[in-house]
PDB file of N, CA and C in Angstrom:
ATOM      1  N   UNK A   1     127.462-111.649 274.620  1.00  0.00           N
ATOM      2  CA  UNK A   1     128.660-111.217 273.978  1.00  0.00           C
ATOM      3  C   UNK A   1     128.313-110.615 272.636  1.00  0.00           C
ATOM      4  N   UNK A   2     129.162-109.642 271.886  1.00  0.00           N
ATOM      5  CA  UNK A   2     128.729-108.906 270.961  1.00  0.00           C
ATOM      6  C   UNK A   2     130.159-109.281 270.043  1.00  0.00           C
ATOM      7  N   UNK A   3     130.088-109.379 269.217  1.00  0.00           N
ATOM      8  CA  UNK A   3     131.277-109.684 267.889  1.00  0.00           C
ATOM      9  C   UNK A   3     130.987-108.858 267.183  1.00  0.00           C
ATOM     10  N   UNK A   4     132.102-108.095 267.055  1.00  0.00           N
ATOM     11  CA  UNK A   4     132.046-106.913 266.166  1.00  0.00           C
ATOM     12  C   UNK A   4     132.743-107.065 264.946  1.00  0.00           C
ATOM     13  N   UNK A   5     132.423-107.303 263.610  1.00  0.00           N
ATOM     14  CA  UNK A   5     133.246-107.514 262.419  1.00  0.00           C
ATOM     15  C   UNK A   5     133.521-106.834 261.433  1.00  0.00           C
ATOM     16  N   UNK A   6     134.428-106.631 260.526  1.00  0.00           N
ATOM     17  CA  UNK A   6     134.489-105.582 259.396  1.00  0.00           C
ATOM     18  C   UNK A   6     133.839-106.517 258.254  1.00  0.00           C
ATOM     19  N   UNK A   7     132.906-106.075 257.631  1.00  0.00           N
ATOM     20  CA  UNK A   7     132.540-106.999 256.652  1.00  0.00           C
ATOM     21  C   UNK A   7     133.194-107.148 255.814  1.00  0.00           C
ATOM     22  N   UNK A   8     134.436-106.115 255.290  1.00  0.00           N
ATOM     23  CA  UNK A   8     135.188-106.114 254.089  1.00  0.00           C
ATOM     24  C   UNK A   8     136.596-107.101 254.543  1.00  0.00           C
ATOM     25  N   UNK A   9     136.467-107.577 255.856  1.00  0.00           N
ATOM     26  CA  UNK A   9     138.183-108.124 256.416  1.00  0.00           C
ATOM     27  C   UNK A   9     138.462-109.252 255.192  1.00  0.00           C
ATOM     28  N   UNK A  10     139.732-108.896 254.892  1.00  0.00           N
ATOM     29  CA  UNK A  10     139.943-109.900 254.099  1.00  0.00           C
ATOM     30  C   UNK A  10     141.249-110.896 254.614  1.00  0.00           C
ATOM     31  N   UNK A  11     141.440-110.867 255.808  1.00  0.00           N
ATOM     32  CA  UNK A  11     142.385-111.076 256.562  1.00  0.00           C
ATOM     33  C   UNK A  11     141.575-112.627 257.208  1.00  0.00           C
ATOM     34  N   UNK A  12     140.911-112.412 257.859  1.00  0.00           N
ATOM     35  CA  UNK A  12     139.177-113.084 258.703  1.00  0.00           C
ATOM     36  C   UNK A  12     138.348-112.665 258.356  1.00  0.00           C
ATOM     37  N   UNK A  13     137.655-113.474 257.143  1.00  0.00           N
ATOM     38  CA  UNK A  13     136.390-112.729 256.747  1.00  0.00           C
ATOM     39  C   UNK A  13     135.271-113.125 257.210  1.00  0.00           C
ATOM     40  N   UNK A  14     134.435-112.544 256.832  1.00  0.00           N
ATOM     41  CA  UNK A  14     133.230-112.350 257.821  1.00  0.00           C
ATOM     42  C   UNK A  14     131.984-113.943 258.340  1.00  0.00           C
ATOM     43  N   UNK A  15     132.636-114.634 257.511  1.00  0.00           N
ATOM     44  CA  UNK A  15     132.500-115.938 258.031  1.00  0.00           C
ATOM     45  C   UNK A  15     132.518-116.662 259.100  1.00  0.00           C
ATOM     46  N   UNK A  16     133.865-115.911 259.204  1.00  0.00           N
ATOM     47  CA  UNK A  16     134.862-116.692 260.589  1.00  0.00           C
ATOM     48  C   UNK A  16     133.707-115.598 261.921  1.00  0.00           C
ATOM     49  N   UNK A  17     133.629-114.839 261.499  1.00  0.00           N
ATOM     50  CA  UNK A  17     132.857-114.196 262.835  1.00  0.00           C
ATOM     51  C   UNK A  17     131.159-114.427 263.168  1.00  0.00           C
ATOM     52  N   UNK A  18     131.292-114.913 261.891  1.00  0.00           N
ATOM     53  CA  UNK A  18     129.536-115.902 261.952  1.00  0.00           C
ATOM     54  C   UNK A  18     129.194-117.113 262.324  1.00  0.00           C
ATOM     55  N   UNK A  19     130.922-117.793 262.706  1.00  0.00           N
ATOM     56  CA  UNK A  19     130.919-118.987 262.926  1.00  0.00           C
ATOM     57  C   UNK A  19     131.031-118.658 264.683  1.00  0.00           C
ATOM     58  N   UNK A  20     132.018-117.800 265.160  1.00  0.00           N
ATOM     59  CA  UNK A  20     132.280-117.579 266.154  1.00  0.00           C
ATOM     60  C   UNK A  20     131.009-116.981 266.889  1.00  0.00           C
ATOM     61  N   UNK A  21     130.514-116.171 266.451  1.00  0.00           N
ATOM     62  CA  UNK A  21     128.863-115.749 267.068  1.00  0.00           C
ATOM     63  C   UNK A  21     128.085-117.019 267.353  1.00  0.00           C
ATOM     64  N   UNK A  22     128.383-118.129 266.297  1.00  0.00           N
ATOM     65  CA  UNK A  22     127.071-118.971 266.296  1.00  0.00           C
ATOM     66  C   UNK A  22     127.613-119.701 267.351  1.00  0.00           C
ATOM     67  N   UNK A  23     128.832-120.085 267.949  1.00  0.00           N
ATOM     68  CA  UNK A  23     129.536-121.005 268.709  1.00  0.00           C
ATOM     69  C   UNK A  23     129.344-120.585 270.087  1.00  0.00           C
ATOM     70  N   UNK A  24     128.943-119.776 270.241  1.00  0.00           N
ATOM     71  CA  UNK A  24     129.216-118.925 272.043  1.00  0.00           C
ATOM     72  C   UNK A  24     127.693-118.393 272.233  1.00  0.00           C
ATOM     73  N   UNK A  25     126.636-119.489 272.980  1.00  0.00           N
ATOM     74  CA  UNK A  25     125.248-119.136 273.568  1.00  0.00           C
ATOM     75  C   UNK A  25     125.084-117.574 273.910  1.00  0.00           C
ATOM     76  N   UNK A  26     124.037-117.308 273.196  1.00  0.00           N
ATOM     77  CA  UNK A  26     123.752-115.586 273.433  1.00  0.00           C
ATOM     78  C   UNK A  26     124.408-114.601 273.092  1.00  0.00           C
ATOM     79  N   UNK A  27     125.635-115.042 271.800  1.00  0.00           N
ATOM     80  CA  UNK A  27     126.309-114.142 271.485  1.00  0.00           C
ATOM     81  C   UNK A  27     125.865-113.346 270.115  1.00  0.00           C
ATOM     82  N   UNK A  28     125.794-112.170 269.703  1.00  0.00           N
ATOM     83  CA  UNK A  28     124.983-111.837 268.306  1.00  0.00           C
ATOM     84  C   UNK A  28     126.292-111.195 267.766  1.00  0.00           C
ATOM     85  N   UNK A  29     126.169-111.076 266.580  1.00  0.00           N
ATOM     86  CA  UNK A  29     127.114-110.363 265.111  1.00  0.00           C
ATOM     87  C   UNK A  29     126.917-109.174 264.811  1.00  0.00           C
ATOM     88  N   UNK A  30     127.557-108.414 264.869  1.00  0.00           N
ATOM     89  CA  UNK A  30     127.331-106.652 264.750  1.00  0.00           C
ATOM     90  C   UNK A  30     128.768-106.767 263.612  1.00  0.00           C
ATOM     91  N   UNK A  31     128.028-107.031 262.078  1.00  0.00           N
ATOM     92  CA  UNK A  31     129.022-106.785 260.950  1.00  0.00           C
ATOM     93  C   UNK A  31     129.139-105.150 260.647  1.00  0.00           C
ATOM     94  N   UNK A  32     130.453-104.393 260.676  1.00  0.00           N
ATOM     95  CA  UNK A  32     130.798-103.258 260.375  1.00  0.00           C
ATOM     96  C   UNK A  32     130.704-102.982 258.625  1.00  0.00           C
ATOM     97  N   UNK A  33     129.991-102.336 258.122  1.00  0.00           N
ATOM     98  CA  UNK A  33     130.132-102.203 256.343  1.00  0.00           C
ATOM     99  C   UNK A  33     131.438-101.454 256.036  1.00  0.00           C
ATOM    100  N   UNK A  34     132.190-101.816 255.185  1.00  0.00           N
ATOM    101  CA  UNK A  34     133.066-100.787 254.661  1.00  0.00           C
ATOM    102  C   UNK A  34     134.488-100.790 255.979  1.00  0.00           C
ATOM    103  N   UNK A  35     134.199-101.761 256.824  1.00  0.00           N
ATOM    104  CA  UNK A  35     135.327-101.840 257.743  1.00  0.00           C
ATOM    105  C   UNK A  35     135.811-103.340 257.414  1.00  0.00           C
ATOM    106  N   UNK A  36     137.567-103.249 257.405  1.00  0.00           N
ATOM    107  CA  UNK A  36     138.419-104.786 257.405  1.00  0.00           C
ATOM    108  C   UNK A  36     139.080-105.079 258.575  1.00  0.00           C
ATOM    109  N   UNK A  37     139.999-105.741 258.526  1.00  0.00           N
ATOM    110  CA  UNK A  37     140.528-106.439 259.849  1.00  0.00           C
ATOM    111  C   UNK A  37     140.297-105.213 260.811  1.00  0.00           C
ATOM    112  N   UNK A  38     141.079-104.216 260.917  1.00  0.00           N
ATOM    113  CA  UNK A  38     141.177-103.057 261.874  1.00  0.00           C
ATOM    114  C   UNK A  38     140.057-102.579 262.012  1.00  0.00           C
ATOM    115  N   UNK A  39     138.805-102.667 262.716  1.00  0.00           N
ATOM    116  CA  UNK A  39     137.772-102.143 262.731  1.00  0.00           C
ATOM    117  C   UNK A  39     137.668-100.725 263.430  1.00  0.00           C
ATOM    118  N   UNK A  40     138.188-100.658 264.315  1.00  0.00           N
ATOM    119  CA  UNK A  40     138.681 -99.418 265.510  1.00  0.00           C
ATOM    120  C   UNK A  40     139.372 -98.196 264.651  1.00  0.00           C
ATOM    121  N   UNK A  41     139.927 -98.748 263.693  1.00  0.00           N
ATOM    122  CA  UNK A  41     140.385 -97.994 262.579  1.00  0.00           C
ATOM    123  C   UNK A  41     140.040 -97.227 261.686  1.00  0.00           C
ATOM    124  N   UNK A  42     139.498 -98.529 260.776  1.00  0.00           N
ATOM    125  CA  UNK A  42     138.520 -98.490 259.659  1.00  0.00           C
ATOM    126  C   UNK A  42     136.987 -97.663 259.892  1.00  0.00           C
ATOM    127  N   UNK A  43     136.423 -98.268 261.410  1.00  0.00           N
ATOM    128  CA  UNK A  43     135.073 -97.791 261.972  1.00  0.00           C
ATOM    129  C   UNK A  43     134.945 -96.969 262.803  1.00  0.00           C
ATOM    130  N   UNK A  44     135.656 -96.097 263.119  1.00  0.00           N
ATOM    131  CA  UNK A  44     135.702 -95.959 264.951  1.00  0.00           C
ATOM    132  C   UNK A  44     134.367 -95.184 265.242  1.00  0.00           C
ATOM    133  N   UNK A  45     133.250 -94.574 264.901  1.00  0.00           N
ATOM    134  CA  UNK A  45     132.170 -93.996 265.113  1.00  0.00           C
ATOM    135  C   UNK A  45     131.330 -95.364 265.113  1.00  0.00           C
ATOM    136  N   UNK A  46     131.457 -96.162 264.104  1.00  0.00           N
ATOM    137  CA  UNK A  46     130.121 -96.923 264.153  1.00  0.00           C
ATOM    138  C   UNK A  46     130.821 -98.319 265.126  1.00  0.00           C
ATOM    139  N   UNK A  47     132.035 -98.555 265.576  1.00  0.00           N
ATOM    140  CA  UNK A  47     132.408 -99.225 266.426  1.00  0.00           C
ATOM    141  C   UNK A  47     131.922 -98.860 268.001  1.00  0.00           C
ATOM    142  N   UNK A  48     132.094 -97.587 268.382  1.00  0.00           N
ATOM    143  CA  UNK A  48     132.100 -96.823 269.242  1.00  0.00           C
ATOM    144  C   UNK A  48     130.644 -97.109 269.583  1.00  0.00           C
ATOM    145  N   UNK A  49     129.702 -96.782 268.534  1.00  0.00           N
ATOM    146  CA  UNK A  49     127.912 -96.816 268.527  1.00  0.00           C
ATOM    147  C   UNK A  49     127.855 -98.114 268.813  1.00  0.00           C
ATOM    148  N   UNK A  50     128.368 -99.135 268.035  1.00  0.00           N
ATOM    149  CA  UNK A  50     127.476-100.497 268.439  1.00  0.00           C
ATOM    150  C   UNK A  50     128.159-101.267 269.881  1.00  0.00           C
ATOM    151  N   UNK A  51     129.550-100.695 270.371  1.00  0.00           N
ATOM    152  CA  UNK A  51     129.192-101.091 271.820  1.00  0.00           C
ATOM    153  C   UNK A  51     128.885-100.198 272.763  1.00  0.00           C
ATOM    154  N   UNK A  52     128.698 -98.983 272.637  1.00  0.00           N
ATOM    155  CA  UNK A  52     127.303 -98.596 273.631  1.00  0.00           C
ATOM    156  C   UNK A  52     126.050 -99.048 273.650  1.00  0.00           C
ATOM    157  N   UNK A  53     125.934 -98.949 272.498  1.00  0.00           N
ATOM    158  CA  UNK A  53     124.227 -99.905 272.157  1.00  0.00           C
ATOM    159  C   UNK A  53     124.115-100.839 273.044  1.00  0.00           C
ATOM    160  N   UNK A  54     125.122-101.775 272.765  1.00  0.00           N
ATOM    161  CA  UNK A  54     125.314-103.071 273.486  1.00  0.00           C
ATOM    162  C   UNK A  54     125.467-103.224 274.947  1.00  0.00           C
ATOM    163  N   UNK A  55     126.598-102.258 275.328  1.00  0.00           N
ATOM    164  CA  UNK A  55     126.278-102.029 276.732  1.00  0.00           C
ATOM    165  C   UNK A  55     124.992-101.153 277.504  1.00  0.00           C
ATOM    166  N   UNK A  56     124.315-100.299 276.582  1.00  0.00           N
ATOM    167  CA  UNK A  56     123.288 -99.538 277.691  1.00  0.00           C
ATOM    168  C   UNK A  56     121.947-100.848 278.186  1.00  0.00           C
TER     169      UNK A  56
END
């Protein structure tokens, strides 16, 4: 599993998605820079990149 986070969320910050990565076997943290809650938003190129990455 891949968790994708905005590092700037100030809504759920980037904690909460370091906790959630660490909780779920084999799952890794793909923190977005300069992206907050809305990452799809905020990121959509480097969202877009890190789950292809993830899926190829």
């Amino acid at each position: 599993m891949l968790v994708v986070w905005g590092r700037e969320d100030t809504w759920l910050p980037i904690d909460r998605g370091e906790r959630l990565a660490a909780a779920i076997p084999g799952a890794r943290l793909h923190p977005l820079e300069g992206a907050g809650h809305l990452v799809q938003e905020d990121a959509p190129a480097e969202l877009t990149a890190a789950l292809l990455d993830f899926l190829a």
